[in-house]
N, C-alpha and C. Protein backbone atom coordinates (compact mmCIF):
# COMPACT_ATOMS: atom_id res chain seq x y z
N UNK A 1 57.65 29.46 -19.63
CA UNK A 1 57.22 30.67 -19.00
C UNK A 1 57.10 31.77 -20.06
N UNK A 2 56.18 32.25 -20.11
CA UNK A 2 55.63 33.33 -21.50
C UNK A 2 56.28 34.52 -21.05
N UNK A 3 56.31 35.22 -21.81
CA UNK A 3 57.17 37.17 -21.57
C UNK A 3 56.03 37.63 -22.26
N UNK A 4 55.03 38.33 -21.06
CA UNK A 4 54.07 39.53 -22.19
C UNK A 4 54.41 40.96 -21.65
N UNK A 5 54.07 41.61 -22.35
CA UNK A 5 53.83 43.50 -22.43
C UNK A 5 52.82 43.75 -22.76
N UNK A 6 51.63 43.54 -21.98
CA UNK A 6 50.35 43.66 -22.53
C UNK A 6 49.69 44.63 -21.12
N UNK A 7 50.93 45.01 -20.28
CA UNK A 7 50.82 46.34 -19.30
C UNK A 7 51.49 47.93 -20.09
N UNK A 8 50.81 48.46 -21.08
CA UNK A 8 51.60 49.76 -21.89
C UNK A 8 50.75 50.62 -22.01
N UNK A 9 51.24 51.46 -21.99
CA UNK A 9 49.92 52.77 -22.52
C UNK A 9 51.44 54.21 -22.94
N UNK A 10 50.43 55.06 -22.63
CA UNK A 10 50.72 56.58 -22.82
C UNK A 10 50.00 57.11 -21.40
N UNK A 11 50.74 57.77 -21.22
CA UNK A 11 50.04 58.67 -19.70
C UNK A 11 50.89 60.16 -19.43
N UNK A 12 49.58 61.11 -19.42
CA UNK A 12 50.61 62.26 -18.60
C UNK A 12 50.38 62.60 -16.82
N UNK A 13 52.17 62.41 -16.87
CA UNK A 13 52.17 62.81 -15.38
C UNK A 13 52.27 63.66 -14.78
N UNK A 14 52.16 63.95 -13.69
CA UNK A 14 52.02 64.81 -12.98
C UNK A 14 52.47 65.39 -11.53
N UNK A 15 51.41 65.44 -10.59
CA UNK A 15 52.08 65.59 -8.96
C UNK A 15 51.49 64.63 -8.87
N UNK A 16 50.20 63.89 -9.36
CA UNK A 16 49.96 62.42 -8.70
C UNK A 16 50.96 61.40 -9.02
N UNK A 17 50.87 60.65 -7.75
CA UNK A 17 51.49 58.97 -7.99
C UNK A 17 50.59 58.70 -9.39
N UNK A 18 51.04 58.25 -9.86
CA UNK A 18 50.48 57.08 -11.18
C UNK A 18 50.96 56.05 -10.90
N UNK A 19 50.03 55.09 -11.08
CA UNK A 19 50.49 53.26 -10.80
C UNK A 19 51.06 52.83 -12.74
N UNK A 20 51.65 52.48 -13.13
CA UNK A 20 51.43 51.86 -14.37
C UNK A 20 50.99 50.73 -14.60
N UNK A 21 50.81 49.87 -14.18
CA UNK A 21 50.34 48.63 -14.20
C UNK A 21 48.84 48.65 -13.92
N UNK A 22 48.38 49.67 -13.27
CA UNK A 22 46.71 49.62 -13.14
C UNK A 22 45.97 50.79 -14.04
N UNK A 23 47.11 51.73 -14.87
CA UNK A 23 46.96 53.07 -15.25
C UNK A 23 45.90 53.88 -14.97
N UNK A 24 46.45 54.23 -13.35
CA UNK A 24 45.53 54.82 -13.31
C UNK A 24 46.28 55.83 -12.09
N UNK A 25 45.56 56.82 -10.88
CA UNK A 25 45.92 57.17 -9.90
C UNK A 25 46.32 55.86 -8.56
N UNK A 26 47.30 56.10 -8.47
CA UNK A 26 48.42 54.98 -7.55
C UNK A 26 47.27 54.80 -6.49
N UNK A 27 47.14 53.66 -5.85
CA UNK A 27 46.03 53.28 -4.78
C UNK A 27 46.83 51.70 -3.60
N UNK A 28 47.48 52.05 -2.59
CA UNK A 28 47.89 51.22 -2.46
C UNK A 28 46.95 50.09 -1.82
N UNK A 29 45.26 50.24 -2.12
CA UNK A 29 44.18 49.40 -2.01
C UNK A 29 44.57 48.26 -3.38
N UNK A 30 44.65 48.68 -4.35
CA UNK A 30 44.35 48.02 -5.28
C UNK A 30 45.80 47.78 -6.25
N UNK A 31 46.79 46.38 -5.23
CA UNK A 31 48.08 46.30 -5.66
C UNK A 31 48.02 45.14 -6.71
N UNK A 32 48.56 45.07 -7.64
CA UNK A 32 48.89 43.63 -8.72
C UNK A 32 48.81 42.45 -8.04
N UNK A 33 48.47 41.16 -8.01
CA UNK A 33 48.64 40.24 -6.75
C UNK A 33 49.52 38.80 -7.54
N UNK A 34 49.02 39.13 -9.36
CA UNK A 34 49.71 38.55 -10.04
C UNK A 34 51.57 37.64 -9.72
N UNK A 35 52.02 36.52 -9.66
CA UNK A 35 53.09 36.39 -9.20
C UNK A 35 53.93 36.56 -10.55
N UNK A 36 55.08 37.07 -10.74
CA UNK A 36 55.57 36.97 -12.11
C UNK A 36 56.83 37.56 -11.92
N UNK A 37 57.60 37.68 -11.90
CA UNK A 37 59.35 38.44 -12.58
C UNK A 37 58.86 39.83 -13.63
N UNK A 38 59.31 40.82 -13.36
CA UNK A 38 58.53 41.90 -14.02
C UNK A 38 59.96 43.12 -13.90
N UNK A 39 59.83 44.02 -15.03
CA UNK A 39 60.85 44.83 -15.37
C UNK A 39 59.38 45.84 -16.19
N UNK A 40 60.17 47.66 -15.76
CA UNK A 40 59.39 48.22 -16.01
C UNK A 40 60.57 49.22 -17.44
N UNK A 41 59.67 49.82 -18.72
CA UNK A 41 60.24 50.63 -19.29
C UNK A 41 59.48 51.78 -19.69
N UNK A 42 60.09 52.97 -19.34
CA UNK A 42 59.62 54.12 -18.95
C UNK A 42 60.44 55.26 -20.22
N UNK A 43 60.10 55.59 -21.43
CA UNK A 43 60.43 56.71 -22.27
C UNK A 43 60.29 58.22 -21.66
N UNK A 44 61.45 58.86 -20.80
CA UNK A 44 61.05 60.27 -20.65
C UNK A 44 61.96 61.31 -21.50
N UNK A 45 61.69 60.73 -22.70
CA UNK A 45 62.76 61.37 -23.78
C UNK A 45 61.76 62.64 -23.54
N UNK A 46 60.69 62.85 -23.56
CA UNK A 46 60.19 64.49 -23.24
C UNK A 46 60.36 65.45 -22.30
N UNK A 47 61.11 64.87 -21.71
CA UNK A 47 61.28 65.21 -20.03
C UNK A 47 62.34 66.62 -20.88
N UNK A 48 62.45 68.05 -20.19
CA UNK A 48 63.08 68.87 -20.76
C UNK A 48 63.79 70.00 -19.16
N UNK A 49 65.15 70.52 -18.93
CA UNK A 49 65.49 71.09 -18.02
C UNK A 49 64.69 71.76 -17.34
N UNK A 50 64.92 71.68 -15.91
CA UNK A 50 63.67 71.72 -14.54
C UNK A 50 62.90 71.01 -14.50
N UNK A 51 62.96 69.46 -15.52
CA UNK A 51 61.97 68.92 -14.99
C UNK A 51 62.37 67.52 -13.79
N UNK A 52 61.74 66.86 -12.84
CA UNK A 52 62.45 66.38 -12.04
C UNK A 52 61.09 65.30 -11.81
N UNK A 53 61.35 63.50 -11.67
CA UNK A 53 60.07 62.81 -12.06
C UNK A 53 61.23 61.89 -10.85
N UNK A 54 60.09 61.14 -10.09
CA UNK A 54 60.08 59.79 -9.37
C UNK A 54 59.59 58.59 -9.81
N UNK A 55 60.49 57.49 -10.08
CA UNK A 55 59.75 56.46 -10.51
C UNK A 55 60.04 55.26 -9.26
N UNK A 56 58.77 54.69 -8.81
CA UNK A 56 59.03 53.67 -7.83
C UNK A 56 58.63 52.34 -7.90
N UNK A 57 59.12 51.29 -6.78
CA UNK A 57 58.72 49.99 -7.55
C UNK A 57 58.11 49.62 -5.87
N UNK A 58 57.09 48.84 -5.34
CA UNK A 58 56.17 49.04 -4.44
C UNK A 58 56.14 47.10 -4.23
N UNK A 59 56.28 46.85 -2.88
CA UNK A 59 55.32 45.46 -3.17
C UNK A 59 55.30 45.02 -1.53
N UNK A 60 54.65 43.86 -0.99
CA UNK A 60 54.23 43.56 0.37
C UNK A 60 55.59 42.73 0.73
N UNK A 61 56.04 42.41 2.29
CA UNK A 61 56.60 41.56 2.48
C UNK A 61 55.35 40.66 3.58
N UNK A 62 55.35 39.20 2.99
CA UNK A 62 54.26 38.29 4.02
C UNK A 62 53.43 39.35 4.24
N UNK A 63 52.43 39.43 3.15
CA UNK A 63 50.98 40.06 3.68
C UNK A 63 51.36 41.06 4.42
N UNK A 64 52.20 42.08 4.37
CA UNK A 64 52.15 43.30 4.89
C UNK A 64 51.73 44.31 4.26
N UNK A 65 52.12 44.84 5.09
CA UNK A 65 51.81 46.43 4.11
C UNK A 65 52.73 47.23 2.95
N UNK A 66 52.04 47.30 1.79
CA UNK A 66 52.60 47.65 0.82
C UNK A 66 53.31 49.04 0.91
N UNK A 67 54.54 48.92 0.87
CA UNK A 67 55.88 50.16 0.59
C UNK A 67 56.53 50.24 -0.35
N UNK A 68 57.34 50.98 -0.51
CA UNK A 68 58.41 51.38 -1.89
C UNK A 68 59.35 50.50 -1.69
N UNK A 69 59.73 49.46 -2.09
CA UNK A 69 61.02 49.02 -2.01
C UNK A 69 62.59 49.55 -2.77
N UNK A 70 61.86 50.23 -3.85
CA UNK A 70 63.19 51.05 -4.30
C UNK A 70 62.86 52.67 -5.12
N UNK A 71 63.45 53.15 -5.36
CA UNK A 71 63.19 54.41 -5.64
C UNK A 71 64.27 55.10 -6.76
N UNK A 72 63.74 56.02 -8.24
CA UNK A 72 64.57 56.42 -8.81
C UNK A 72 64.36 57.77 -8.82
N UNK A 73 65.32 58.41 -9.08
CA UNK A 73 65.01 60.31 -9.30
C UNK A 73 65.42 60.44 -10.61
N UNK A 74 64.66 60.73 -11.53
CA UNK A 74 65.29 61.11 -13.00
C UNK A 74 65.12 62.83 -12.74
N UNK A 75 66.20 63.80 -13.65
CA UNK A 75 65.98 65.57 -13.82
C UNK A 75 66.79 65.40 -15.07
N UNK A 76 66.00 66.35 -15.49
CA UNK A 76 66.67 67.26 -17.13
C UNK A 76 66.51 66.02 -17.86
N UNK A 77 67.06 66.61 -19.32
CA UNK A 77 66.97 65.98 -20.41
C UNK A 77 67.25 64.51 -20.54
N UNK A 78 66.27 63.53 -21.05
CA UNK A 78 66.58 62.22 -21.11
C UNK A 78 66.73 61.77 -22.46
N UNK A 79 67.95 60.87 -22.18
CA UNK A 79 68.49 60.81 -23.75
C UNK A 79 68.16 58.92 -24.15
N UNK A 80 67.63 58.45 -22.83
CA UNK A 80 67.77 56.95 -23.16
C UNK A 80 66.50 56.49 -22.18
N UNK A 81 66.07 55.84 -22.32
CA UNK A 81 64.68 54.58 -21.66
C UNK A 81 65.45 54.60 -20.47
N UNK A 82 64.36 54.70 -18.99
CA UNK A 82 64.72 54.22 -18.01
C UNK A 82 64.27 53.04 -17.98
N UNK A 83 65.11 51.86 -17.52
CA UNK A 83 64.94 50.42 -17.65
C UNK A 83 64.84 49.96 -16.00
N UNK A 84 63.97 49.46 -15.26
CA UNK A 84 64.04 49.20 -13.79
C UNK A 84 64.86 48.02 -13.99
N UNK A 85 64.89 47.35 -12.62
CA UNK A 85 66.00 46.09 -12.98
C UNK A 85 64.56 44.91 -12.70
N UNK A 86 65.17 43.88 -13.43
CA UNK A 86 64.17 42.57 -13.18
C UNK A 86 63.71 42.43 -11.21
N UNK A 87 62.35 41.91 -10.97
CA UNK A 87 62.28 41.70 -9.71
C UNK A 87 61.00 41.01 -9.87
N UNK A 88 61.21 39.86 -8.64
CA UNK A 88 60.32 38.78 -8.54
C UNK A 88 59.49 39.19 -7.65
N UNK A 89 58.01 39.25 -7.97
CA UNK A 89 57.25 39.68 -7.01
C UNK A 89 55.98 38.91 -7.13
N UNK A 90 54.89 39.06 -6.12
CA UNK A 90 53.94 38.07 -5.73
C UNK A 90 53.18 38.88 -4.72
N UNK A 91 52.94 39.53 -3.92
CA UNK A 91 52.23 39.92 -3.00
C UNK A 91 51.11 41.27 -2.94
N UNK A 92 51.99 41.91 -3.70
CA UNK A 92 50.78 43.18 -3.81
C UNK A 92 51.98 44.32 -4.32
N UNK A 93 52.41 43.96 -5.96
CA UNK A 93 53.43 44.86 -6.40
C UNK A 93 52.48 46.01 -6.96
N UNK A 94 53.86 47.35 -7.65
CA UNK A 94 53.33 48.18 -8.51
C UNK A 94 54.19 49.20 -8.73
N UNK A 95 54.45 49.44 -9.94
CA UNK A 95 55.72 50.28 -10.78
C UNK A 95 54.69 51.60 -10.65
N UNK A 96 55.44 52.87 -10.03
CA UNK A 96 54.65 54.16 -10.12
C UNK A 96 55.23 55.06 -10.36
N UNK A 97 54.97 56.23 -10.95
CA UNK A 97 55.46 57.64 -11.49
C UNK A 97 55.02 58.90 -11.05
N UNK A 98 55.70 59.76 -10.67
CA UNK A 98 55.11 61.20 -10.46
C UNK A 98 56.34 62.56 -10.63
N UNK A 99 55.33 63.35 -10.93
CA UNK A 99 56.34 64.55 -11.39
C UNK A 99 56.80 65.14 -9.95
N UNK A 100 57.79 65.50 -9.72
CA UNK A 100 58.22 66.46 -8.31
C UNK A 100 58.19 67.81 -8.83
N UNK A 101 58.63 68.39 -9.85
CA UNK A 101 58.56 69.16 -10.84
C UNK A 101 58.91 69.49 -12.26
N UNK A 102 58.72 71.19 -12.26
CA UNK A 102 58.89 71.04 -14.05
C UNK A 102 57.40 71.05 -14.39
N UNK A 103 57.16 70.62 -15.57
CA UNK A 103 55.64 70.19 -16.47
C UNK A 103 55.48 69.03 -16.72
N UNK A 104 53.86 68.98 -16.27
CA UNK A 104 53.66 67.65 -16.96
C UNK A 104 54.09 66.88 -17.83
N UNK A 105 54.23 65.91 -18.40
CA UNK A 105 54.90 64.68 -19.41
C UNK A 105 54.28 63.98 -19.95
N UNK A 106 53.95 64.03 -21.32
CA UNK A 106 52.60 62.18 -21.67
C UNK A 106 54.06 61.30 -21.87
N UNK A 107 54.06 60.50 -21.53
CA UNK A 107 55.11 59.22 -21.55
C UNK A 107 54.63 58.15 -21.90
N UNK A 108 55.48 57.18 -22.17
CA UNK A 108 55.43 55.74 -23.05
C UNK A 108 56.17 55.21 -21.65
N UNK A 109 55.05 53.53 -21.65
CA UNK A 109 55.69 53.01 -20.78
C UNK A 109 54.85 51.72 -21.03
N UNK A 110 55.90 50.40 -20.80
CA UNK A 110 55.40 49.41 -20.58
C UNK A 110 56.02 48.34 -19.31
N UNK A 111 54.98 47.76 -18.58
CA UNK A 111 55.36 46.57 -17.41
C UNK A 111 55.32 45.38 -18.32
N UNK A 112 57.04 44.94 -18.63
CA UNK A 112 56.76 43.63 -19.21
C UNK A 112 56.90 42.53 -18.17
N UNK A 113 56.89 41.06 -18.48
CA UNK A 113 56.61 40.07 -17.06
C UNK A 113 56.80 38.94 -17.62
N UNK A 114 57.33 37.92 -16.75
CA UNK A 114 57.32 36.33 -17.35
C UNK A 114 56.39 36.17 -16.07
N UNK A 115 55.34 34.97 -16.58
CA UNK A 115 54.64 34.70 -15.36
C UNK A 115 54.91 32.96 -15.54
């Protein structure tokens, strides 16, 4: 089973959802369908006091409808990588970001995956 990171970029966020895995504006039309074990890493070492960011992890149960299955709140200064935890998914996943407030952010982030 291979391990790639070939889901990475730079992105600044904002009040939109951002998907990372599709980098683009979050669309819960257009979910990953890919099956794979996947962990997301998210640099908000720029993140600076008042600022306050959501990061979520999204996927179907049996062809349903795609929801948040878990949810993080990062605020103020970040001193270390937010690391999501490993999760096996298959149906219509997607790691997403948005500012609640504060200022925008360009951030480093990659969806790595064993498929």
């Amino acid at each position: 089973m291979p391990i790639s990171d070939t889901l990475k970029n730079t992105a600044t966020i904002g009040v939109t959802e951002f998907s990372l895995p599709q980098n683009a504006a979050y669309s819960a039309a257009s979910p990953r369908v890919d099956d794979c074990i996947a962990q997301t890493f998210v640099d908000f070492s720029a993140m600076a006091a008042g600022d306050e960011y959501l990061v979520a992890a999204y996927e179907k149960a049996n062809a349903g409808t795609q929801a948040p299955f878990m949810r993080w709140y990062l605020s103020g200064v970040q001193s270390e990588l937010f690391v999501s935890p490993m999760f096996i998914l298959t149906e219509g996943w997607d790691f997403t970001v948005k500012k609640i407030a504060g200022t925008d952010r360009s951030i480093k982030w990659s969806v790595r995956q064993v498929t």
